[in-house]
C-alpha atoms as a PDB file:
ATOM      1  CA  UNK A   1      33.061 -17.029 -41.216  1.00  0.00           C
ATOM      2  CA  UNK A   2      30.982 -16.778 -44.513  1.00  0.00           C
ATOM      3  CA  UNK A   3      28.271 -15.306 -42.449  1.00  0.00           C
ATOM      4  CA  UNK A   4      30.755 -12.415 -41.086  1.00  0.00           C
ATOM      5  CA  UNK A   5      32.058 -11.932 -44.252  1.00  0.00           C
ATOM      6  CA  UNK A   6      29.097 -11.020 -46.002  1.00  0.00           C
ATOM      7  CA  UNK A   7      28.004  -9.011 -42.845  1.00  0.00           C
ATOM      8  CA  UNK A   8      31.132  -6.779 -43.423  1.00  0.00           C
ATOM      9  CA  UNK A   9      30.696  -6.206 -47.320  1.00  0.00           C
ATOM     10  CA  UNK A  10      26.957  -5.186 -46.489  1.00  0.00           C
ATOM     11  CA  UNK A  11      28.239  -2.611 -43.805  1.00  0.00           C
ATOM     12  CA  UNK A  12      31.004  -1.341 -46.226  1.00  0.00           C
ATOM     13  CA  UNK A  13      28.437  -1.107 -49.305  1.00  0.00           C
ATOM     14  CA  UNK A  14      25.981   0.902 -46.946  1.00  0.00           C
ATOM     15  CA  UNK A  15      28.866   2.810 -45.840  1.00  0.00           C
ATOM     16  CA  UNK A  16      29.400   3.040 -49.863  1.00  0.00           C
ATOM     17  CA  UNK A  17      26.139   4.200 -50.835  1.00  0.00           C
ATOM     18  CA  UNK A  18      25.669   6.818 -47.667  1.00  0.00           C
ATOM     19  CA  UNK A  19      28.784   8.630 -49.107  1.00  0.00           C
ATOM     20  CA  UNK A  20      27.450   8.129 -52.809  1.00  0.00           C
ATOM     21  CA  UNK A  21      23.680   9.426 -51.479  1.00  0.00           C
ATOM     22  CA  UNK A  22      25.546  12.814 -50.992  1.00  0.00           C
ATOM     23  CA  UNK A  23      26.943  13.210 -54.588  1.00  0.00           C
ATOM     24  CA  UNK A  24      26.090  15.844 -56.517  1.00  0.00           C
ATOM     25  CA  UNK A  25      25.883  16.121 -60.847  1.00  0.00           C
ATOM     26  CA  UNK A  26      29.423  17.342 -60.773  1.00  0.00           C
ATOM     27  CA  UNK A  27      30.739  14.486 -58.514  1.00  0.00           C
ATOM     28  CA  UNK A  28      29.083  11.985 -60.572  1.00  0.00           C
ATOM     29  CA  UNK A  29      30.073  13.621 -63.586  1.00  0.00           C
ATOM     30  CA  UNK A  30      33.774  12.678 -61.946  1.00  0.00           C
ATOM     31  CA  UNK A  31      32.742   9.055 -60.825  1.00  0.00           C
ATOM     32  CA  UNK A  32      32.311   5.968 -62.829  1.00  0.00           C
ATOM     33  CA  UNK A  33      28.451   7.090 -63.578  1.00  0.00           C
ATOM     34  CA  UNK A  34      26.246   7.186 -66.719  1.00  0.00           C
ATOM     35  CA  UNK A  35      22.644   7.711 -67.327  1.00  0.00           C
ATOM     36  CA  UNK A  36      20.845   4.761 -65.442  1.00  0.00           C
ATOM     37  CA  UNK A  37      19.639   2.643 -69.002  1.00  0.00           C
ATOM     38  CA  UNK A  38      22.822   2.142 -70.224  1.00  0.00           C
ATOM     39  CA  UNK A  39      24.370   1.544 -66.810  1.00  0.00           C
ATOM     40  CA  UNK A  40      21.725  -1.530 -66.852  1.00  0.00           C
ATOM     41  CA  UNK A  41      22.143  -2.416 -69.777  1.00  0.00           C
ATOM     42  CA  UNK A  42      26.271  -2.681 -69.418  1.00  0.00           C
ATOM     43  CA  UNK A  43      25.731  -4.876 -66.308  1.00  0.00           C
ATOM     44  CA  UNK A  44      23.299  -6.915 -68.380  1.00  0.00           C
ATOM     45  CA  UNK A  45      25.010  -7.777 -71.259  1.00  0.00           C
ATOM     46  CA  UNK A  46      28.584  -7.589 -69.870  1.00  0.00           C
ATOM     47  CA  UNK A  47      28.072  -9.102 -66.115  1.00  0.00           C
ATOM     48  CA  UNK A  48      25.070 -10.814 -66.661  1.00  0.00           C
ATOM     49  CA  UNK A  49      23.263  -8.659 -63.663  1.00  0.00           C
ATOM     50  CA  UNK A  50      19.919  -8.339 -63.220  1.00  0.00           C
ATOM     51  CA  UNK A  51      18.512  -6.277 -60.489  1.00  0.00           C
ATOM     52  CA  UNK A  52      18.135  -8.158 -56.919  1.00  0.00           C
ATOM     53  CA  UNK A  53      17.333  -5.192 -54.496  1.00  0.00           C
ATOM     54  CA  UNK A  54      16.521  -2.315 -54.225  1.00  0.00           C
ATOM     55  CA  UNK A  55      15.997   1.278 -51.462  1.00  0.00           C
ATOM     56  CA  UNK A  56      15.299   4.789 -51.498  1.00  0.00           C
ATOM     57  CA  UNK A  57      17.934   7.169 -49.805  1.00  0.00           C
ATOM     58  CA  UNK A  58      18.238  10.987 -48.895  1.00  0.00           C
ATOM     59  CA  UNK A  59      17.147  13.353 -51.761  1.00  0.00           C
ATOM     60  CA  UNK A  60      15.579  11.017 -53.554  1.00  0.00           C
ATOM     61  CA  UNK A  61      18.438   8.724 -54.500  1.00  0.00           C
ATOM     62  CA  UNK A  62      17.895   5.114 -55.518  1.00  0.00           C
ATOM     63  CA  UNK A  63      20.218   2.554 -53.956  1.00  0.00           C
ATOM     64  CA  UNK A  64      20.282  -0.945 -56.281  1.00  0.00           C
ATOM     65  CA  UNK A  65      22.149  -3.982 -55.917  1.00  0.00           C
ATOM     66  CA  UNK A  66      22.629  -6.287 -59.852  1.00  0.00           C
ATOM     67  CA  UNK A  67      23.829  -9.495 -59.345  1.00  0.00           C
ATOM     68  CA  UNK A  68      24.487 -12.787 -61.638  1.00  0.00           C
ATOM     69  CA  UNK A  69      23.075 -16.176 -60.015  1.00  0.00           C
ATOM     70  CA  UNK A  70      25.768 -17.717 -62.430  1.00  0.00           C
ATOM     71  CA  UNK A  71      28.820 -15.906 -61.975  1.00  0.00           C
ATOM     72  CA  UNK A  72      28.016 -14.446 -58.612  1.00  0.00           C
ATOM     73  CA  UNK A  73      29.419 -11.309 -59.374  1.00  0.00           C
ATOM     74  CA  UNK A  74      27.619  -8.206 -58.136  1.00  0.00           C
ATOM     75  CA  UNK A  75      27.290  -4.407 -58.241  1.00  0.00           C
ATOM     76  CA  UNK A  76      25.882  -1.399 -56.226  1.00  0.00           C
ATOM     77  CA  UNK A  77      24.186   1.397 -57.929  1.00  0.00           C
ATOM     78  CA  UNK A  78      23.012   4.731 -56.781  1.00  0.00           C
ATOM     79  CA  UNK A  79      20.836   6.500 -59.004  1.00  0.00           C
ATOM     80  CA  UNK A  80      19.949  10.397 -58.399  1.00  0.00           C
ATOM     81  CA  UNK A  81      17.061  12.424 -59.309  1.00  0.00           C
ATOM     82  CA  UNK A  82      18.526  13.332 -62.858  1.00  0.00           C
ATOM     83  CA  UNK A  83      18.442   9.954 -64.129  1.00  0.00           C
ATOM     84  CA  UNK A  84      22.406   9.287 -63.399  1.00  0.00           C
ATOM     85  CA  UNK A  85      23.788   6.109 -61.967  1.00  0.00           C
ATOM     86  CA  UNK A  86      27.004   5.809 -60.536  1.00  0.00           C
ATOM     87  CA  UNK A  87      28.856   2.678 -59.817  1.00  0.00           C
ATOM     88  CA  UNK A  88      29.291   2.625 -55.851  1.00  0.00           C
ATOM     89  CA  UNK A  89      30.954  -0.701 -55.308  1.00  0.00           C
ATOM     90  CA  UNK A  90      31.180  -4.693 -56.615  1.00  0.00           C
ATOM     91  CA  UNK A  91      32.761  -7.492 -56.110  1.00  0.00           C
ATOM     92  CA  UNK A  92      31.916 -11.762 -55.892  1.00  0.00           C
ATOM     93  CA  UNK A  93      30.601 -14.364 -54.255  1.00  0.00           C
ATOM     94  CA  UNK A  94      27.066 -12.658 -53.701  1.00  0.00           C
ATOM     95  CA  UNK A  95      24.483 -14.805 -52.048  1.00  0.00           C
ATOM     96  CA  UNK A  96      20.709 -14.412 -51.630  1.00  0.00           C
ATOM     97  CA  UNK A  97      19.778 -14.709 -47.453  1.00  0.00           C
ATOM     98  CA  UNK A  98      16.951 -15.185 -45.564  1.00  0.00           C
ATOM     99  CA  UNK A  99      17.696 -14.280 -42.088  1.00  0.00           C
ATOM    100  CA  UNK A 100      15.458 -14.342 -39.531  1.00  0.00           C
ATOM    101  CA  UNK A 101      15.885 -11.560 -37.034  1.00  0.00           C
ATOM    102  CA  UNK A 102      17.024 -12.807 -33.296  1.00  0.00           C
ATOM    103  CA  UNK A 103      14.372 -13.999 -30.759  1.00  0.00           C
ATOM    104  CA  UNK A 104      14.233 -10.905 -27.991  1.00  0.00           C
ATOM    105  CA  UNK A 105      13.370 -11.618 -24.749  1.00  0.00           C
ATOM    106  CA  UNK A 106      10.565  -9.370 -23.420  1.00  0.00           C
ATOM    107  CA  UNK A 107      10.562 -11.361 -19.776  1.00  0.00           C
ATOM    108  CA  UNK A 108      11.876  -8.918 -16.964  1.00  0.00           C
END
């Protein structure tokens, strides 16, 4: 169940950061944004989240996931061009895996 669980909050937070890839300065002037240091620095000092992954999307947007080891409380951050991050989603309960991918059959 754990294992489905986190599958669905990784879906939904891609889902999350798509729509957040297509923002634009006035949207994230409207969002929960700031410039990206003191975005970092917030989760830092406030959360206790350090950075624990991180991807490129469309039009050179920055997708980041912060997380605490101790609290397990995490964030996703999308960062555009200008420098601005906005706060896409968060939540508990984040976990570190290691999943292998599945074995594929290649016999016909």
């Amino acid at each position: 169940m754990m294992k489905t669980l986190l599958k669905s909050v990784a879906g939904l937070a891609l889902a999350l950061a798509v729509v957040a890839t297509t923002a634009t300065t006035a949207d994230a002037q409207r969002q929960n944004c700031a410039p990206r240091e003191l975005v970092v620095k917030r989760l830092a000092e406030k959360y206790g989240e350090s950075r624990q992954s991180i991807g490129m999307g469309q039009q050179g947007m920055v997708m980041e996931t912060f997380a605490s080891n101790e609290s397990g409380s995490w964030t996703i951050t999308v960062t555009t061009p200008n420098g601005m991050t906005c706060l896409v989603a968060s939540g508990q309960s984040y976990e570190v895996l290691a999943e292998a991918l599945p074995v594929v059959d290649t016999d016909a």
